[in-house]
PDB file of N, CA and C in Angstrom:
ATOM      1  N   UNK A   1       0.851  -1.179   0.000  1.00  0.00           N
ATOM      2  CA  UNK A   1       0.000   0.000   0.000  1.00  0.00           C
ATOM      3  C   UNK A   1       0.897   1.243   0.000  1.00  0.00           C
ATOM      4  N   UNK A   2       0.715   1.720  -1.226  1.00  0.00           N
ATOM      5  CA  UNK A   2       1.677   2.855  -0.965  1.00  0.00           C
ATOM      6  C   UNK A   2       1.143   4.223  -1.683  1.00  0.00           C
ATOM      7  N   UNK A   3       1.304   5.593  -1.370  1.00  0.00           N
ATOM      8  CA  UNK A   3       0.047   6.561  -0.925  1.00  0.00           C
ATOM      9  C   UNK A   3       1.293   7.703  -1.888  1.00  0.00           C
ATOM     10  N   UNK A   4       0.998   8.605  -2.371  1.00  0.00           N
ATOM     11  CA  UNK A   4       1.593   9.637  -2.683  1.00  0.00           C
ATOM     12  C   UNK A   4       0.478  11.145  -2.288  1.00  0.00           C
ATOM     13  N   UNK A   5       0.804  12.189  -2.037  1.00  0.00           N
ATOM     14  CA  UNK A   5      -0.018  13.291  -1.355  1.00  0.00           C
ATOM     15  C   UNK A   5       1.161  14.643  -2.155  1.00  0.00           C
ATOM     16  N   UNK A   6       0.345  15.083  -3.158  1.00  0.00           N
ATOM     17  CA  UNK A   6       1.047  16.222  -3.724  1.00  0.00           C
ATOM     18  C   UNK A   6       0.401  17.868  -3.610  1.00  0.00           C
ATOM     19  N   UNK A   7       1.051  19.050  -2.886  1.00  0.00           N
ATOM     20  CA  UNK A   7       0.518  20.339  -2.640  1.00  0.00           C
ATOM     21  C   UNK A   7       0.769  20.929  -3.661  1.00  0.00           C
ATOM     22  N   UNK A   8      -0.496  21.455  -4.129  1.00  0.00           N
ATOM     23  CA  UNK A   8      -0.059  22.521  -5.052  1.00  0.00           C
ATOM     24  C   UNK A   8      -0.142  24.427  -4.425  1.00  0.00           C
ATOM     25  N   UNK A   9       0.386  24.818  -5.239  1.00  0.00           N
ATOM     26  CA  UNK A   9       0.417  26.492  -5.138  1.00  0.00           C
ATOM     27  C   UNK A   9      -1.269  27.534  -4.640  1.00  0.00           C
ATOM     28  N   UNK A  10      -2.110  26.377  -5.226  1.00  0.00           N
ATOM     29  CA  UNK A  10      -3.052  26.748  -4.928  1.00  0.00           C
ATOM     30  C   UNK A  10      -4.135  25.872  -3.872  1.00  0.00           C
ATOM     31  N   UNK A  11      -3.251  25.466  -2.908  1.00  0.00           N
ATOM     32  CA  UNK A  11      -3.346  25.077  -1.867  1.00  0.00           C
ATOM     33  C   UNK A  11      -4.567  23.898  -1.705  1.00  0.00           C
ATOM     34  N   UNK A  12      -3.870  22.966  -2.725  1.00  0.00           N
ATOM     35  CA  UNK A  12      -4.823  21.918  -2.838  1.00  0.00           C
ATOM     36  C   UNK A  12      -4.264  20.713  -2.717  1.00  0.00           C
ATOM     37  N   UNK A  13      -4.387  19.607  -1.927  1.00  0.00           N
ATOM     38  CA  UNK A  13      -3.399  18.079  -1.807  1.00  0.00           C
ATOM     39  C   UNK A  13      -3.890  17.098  -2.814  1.00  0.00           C
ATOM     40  N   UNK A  14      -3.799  16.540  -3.560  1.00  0.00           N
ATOM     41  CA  UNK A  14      -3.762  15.650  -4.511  1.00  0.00           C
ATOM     42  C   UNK A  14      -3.633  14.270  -3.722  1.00  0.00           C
ATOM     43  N   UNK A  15      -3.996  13.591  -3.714  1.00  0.00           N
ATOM     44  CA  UNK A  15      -3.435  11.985  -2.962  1.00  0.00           C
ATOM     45  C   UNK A  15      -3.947  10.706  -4.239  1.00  0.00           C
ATOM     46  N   UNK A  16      -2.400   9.732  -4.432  1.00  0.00           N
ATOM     47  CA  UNK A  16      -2.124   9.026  -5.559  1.00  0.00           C
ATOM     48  C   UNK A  16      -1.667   7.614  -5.239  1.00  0.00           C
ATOM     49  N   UNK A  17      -2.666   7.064  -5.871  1.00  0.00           N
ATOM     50  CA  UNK A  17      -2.427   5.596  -4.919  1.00  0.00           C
ATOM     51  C   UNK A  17      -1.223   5.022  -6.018  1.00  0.00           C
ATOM     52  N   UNK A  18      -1.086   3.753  -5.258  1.00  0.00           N
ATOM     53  CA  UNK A  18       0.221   3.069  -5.966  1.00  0.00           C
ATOM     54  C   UNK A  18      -0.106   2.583  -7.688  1.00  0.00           C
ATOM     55  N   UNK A  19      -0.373   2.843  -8.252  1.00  0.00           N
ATOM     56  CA  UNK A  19      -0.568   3.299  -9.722  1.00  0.00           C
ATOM     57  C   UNK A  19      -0.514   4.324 -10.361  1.00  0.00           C
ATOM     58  N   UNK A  20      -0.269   5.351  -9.401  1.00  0.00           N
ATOM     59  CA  UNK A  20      -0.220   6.918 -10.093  1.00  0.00           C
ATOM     60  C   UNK A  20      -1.224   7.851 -10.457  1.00  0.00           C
ATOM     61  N   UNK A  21      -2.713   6.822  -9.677  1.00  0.00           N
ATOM     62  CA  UNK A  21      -3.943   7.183 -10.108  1.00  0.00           C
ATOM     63  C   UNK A  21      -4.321   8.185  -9.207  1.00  0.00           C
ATOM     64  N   UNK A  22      -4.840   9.947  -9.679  1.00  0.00           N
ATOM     65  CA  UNK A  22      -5.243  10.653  -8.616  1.00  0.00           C
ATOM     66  C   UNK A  22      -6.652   9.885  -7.941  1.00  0.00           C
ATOM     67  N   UNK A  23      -6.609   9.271  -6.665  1.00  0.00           N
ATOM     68  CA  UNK A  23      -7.825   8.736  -6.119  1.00  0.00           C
ATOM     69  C   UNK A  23      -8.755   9.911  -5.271  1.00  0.00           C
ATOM     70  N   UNK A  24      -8.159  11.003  -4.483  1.00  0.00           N
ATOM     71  CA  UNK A  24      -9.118  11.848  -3.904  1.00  0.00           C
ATOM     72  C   UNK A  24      -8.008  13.382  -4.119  1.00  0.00           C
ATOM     73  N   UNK A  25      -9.238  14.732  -3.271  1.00  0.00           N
ATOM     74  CA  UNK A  25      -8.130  15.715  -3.105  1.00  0.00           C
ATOM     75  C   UNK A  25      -8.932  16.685  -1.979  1.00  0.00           C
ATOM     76  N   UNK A  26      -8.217  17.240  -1.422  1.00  0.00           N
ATOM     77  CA  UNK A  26      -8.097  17.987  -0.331  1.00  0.00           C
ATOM     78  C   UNK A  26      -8.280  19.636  -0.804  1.00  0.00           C
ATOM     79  N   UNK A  27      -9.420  19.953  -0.455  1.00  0.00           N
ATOM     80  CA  UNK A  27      -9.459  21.900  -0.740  1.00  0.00           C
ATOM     81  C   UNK A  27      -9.188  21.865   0.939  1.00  0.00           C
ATOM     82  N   UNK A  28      -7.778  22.351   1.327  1.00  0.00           N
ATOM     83  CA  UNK A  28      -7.244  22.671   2.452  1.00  0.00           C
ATOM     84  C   UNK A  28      -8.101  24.259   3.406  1.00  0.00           C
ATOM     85  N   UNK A  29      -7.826  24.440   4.357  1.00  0.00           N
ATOM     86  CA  UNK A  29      -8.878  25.150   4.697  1.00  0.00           C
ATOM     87  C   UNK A  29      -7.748  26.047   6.028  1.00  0.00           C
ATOM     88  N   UNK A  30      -8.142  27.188   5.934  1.00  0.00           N
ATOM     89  CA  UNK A  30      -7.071  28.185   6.400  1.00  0.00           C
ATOM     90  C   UNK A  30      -7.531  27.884   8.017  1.00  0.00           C
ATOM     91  N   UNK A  31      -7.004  28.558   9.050  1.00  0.00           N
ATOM     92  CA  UNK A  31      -6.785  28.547  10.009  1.00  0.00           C
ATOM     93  C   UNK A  31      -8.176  29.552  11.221  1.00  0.00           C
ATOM     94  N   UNK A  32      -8.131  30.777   9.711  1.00  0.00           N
ATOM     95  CA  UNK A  32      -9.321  31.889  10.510  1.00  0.00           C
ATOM     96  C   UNK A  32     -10.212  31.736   9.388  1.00  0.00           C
ATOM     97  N   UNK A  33     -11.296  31.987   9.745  1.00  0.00           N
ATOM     98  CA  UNK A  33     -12.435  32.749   8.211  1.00  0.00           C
ATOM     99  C   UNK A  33     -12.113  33.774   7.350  1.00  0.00           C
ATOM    100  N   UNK A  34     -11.757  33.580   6.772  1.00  0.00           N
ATOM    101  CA  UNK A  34     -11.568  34.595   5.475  1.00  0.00           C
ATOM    102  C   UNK A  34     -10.869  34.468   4.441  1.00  0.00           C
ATOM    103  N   UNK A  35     -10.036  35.672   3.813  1.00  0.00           N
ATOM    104  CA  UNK A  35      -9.629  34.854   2.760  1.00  0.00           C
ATOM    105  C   UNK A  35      -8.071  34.403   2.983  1.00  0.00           C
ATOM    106  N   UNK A  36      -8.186  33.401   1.813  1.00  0.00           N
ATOM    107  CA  UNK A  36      -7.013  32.024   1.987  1.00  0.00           C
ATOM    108  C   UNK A  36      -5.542  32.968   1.276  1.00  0.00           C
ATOM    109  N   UNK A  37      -4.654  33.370   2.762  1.00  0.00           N
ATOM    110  CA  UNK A  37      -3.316  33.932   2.115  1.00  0.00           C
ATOM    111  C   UNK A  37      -2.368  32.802   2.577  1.00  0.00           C
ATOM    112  N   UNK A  38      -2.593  31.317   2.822  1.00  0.00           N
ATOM    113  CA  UNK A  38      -1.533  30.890   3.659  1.00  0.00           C
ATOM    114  C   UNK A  38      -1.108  29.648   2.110  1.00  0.00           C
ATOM    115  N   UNK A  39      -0.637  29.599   2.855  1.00  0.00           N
ATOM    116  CA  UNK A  39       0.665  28.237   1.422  1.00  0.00           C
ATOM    117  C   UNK A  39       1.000  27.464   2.760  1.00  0.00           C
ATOM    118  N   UNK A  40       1.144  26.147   1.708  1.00  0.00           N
ATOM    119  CA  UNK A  40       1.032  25.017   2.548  1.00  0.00           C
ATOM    120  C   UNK A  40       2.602  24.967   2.505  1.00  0.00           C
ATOM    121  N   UNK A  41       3.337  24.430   3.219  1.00  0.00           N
ATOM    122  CA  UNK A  41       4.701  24.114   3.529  1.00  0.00           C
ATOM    123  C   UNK A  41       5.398  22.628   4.352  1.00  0.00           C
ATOM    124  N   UNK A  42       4.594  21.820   4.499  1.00  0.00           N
ATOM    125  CA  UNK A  42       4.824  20.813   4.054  1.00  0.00           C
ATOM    126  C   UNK A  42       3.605  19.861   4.440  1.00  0.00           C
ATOM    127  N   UNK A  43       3.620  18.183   4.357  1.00  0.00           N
ATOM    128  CA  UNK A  43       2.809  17.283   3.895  1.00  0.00           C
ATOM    129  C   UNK A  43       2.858  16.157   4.669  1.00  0.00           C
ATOM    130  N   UNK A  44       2.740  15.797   5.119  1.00  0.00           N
ATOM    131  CA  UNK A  44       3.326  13.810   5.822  1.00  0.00           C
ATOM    132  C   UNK A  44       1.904  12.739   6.087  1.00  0.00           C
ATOM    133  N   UNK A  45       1.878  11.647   5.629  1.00  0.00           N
ATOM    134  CA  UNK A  45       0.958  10.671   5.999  1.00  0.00           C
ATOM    135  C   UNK A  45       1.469  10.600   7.455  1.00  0.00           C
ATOM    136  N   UNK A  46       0.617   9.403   7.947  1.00  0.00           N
ATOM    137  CA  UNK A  46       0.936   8.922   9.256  1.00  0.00           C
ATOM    138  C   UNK A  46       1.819   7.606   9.186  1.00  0.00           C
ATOM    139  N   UNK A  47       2.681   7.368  10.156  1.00  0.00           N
ATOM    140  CA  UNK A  47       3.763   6.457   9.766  1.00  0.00           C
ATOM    141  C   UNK A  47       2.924   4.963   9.403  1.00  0.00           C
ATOM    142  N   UNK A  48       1.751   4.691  10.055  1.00  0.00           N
ATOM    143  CA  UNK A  48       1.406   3.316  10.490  1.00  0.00           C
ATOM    144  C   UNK A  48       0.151   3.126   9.156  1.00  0.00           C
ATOM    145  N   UNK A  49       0.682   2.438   8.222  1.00  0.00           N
ATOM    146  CA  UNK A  49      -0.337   2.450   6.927  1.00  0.00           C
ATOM    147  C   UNK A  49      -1.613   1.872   7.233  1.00  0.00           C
ATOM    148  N   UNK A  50      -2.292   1.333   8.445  1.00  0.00           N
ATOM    149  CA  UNK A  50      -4.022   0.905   8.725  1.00  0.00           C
ATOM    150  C   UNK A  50      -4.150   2.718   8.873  1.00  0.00           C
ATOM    151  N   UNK A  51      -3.212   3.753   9.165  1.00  0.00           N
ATOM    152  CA  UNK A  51      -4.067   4.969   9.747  1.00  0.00           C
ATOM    153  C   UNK A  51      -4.197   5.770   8.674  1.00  0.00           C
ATOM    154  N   UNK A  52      -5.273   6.419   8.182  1.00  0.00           N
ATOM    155  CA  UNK A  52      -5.261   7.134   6.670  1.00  0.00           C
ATOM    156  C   UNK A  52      -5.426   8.687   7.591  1.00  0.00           C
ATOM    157  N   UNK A  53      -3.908   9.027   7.793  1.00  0.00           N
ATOM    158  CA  UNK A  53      -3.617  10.403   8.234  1.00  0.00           C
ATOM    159  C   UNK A  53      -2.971  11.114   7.379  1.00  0.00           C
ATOM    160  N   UNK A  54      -3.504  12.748   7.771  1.00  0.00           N
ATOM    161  CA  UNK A  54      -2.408  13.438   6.526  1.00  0.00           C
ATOM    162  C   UNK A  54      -2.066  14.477   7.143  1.00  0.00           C
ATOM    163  N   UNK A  55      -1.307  14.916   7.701  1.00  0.00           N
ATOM    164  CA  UNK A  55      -0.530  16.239   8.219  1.00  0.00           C
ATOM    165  C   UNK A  55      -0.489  17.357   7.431  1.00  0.00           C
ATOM    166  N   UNK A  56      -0.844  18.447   7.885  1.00  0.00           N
ATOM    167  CA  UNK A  56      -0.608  19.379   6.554  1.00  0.00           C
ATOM    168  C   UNK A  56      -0.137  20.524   7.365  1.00  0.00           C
ATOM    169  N   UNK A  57       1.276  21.187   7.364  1.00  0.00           N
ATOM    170  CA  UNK A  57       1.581  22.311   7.994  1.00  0.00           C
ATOM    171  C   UNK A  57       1.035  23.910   7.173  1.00  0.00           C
ATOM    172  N   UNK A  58       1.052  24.610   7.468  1.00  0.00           N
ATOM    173  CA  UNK A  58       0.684  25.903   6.914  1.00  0.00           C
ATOM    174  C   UNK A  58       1.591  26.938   7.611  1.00  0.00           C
ATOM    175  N   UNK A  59       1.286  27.925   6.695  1.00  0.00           N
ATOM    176  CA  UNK A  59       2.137  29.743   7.137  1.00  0.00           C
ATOM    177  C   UNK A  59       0.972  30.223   7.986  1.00  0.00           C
ATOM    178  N   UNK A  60       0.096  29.795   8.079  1.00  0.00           N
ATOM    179  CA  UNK A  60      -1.191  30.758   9.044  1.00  0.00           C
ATOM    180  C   UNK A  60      -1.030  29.618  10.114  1.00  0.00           C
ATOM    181  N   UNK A  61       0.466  29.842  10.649  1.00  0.00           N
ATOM    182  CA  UNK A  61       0.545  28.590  12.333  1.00  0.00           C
ATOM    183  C   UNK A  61      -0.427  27.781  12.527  1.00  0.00           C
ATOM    184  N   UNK A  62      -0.413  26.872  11.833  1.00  0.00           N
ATOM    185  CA  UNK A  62      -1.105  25.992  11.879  1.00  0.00           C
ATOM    186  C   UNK A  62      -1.146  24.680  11.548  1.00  0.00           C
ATOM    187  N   UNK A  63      -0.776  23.409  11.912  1.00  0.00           N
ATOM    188  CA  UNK A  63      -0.976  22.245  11.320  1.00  0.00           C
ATOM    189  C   UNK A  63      -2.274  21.311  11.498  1.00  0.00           C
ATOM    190  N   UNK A  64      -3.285  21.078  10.748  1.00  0.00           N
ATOM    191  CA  UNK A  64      -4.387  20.464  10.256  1.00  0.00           C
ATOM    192  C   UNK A  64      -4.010  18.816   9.608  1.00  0.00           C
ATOM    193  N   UNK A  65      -4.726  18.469  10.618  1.00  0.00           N
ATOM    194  CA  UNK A  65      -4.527  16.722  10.195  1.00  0.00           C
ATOM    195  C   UNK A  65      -6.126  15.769   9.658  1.00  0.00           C
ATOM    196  N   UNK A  66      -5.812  15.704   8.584  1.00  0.00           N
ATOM    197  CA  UNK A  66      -7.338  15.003   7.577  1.00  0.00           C
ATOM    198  C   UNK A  66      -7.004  13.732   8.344  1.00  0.00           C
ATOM    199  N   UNK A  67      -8.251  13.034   8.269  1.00  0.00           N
ATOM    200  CA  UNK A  67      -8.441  11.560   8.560  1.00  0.00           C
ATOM    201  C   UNK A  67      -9.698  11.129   7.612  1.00  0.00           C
ATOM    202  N   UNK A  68      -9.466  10.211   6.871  1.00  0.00           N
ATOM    203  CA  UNK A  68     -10.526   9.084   5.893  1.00  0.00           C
ATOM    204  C   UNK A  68     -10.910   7.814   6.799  1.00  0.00           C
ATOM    205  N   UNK A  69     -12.802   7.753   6.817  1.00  0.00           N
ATOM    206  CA  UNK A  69     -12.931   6.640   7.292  1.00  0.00           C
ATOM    207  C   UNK A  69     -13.595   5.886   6.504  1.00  0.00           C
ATOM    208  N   UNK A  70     -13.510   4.662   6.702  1.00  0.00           N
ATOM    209  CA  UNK A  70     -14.431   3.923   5.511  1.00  0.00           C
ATOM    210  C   UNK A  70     -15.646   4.004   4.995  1.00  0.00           C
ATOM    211  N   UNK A  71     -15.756   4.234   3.918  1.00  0.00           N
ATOM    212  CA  UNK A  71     -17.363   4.124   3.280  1.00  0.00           C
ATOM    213  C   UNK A  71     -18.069   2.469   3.597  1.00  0.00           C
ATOM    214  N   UNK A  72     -19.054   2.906   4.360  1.00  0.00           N
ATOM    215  CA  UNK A  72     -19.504   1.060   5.093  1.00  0.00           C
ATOM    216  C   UNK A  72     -20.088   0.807   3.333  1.00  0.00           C
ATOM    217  N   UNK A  73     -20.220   1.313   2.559  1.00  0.00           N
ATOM    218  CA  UNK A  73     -20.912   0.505   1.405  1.00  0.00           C
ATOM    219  C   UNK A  73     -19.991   0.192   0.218  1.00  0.00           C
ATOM    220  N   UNK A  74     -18.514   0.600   0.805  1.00  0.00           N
ATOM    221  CA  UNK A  74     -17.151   0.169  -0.260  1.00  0.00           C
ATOM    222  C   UNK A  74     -15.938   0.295   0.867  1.00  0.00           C
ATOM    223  N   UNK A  75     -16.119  -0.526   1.101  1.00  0.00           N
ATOM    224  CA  UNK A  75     -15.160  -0.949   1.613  1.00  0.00           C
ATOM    225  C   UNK A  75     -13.695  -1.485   1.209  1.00  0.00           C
ATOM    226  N   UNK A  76     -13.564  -1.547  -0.455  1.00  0.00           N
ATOM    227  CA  UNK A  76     -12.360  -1.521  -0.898  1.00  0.00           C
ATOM    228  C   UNK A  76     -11.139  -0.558  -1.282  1.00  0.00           C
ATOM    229  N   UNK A  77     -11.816   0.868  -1.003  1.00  0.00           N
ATOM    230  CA  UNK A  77     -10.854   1.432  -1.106  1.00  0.00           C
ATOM    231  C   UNK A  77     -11.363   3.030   0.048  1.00  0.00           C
ATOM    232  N   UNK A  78     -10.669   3.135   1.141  1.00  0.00           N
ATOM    233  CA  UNK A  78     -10.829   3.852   1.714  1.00  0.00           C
ATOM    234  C   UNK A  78     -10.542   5.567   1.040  1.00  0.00           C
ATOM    235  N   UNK A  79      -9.916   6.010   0.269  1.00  0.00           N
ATOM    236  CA  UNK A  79      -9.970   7.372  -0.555  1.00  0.00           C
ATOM    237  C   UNK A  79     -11.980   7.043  -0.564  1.00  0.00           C
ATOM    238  N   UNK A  80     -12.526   6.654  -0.913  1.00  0.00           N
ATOM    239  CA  UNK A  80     -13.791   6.326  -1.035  1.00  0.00           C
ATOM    240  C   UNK A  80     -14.708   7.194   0.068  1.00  0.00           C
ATOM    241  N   UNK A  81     -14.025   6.994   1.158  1.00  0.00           N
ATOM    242  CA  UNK A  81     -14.907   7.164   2.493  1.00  0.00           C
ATOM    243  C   UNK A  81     -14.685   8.644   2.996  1.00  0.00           C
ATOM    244  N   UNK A  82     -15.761   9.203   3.564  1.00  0.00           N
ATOM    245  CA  UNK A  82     -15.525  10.286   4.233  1.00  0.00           C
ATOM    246  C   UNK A  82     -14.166  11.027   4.822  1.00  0.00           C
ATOM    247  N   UNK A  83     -14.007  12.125   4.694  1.00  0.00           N
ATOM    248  CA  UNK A  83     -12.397  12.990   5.240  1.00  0.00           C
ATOM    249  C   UNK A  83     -13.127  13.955   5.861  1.00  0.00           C
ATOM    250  N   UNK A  84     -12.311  14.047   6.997  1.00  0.00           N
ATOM    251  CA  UNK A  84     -12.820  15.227   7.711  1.00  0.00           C
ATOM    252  C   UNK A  84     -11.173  15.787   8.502  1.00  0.00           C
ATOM    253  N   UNK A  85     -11.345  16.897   9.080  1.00  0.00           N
ATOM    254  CA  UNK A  85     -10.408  17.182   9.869  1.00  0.00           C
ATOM    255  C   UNK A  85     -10.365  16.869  11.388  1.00  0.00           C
ATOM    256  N   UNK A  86      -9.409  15.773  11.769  1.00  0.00           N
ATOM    257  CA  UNK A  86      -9.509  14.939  12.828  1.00  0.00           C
ATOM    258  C   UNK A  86      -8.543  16.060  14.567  1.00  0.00           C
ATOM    259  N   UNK A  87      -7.575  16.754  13.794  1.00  0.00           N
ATOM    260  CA  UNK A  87      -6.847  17.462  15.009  1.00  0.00           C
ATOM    261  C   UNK A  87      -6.302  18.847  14.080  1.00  0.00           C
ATOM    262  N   UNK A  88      -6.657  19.873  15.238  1.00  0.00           N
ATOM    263  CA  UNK A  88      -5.824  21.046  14.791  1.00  0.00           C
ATOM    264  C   UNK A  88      -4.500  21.436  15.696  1.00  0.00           C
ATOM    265  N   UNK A  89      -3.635  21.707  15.264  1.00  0.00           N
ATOM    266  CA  UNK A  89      -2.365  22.263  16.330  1.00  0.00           C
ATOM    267  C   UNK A  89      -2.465  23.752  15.906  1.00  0.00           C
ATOM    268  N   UNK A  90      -2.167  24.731  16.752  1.00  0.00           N
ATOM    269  CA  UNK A  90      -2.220  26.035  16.096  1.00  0.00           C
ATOM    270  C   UNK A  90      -0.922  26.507  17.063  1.00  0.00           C
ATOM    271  N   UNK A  91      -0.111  27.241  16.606  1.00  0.00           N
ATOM    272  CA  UNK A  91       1.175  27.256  16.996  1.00  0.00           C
ATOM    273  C   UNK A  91       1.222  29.328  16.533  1.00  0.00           C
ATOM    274  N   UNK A  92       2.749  29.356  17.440  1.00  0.00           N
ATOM    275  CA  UNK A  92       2.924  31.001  17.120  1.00  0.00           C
ATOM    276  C   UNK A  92       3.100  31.618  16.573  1.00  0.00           C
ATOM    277  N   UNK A  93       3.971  30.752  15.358  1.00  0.00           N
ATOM    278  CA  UNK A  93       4.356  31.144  14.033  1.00  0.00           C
ATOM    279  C   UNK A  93       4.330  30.690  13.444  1.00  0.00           C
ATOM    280  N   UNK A  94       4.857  30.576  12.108  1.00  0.00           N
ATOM    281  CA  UNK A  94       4.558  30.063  10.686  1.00  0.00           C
ATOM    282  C   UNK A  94       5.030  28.588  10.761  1.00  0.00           C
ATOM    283  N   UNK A  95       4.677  27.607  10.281  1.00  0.00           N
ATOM    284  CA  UNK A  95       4.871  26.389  10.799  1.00  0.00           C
ATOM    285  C   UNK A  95       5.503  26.312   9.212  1.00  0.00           C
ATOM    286  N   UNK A  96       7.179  25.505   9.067  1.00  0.00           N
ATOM    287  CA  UNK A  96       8.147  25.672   8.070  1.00  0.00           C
ATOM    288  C   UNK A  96       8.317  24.052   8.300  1.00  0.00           C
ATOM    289  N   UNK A  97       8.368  23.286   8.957  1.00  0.00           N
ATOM    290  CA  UNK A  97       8.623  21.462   8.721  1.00  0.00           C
ATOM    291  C   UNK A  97       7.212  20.698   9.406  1.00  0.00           C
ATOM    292  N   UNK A  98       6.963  19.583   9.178  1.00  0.00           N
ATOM    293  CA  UNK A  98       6.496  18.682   9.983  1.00  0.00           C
ATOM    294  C   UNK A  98       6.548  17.326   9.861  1.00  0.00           C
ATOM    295  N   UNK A  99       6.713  16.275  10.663  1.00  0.00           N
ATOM    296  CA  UNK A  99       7.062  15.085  10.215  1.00  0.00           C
ATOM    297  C   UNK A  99       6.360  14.896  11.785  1.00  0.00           C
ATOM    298  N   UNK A 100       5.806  12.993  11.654  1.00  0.00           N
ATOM    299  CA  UNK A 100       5.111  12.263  12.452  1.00  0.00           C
ATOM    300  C   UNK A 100       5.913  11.875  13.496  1.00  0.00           C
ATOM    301  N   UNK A 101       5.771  11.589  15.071  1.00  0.00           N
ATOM    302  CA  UNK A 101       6.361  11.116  15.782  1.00  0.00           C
ATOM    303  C   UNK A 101       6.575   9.378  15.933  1.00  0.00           C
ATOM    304  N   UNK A 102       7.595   9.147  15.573  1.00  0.00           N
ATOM    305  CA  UNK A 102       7.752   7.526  14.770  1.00  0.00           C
ATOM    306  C   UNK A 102       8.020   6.914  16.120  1.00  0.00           C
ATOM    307  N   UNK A 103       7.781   7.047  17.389  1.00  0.00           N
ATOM    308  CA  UNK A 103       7.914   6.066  18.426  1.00  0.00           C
ATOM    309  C   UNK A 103       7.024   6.154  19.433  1.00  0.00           C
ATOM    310  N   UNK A 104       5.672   6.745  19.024  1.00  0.00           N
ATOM    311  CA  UNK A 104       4.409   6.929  19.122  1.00  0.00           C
ATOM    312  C   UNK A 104       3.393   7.057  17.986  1.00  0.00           C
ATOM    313  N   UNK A 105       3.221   5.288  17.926  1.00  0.00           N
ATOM    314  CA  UNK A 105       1.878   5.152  16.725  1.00  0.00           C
ATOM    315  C   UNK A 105       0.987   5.534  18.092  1.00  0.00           C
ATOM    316  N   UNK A 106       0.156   5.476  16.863  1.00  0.00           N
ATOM    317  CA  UNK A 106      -1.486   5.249  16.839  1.00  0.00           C
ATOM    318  C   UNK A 106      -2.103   6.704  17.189  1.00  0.00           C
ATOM    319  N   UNK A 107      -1.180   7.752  17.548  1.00  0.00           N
ATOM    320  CA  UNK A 107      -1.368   9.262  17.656  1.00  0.00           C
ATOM    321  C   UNK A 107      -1.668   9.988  16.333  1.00  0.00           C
TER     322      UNK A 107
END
C-alpha cells in the first residue's frame, strides 16, 4: 500500500495511490475565516499504513490533520470514504517542517 499526497500552489493536496492514479483531493482550509493567504509548507501521511492520516503544515501557524474513514458501502478502497479534519495544532508562528512522531503510533 503505498500513498503519494502532492501540494499545489493553490493550496490543494492531490493523494495518488500506488498506480499513479489521482484517487481523492483535499481543498485545504485556512486557520481563521476569510480569505485564503496561507501556502502550505509541508505534507506527511501517518507512519502506520491501517491509519489514513495526513498532516498538513501551513504559514497561518497551523498544522491540520485530515483523517478518511471507511465508506460502510465500499469498503475496498478507503480514498472512497468520508475525510474530515480529525486534530488542529495552532502554533505562534509560521509552521516551516512537519514530520510524524515515529515512536508513538497510533497518535
Amino acid at each position: 500500500d503505498k500513498r503519494l499526497a502532492v501540494a499545489t500552489i493553490d493550496r490543494v493536496i492531490s493523494i495518488y495511490n500506488d498506480q499513479g492514479d489521482r484517487v481523492d483531493r483535499i481543498n485545504t482550509k485556512p486557520k481563521d475565516k476569510g480569505p485564503k493567504t496561507y501556502i502550505l509548507t509541508g505534507i506527511a501521511f501517518a507512519p502506520e499504513l491501517e491509519q489514513y492520516k495526513l498532516g498538513c503544515a501551513q504559514s497561518d501557524n497551523i498544522v491540520m490533520v485530515y483523517k478518511w474513514t471507511l465508506d460502510s458501502t465500499d469498503s475496498s478502497c478507503v480514498w472512497n470514504g468520508k475525510k474530515s479534519i480529525c486534530n488542529k495544532f495552532s502554533e505562534n508562528c509560521s509552521v516551516v517542517a512537519f514530520e510524524w512522531p515515529k515512536r508513538r503510533p497510533h497518535e
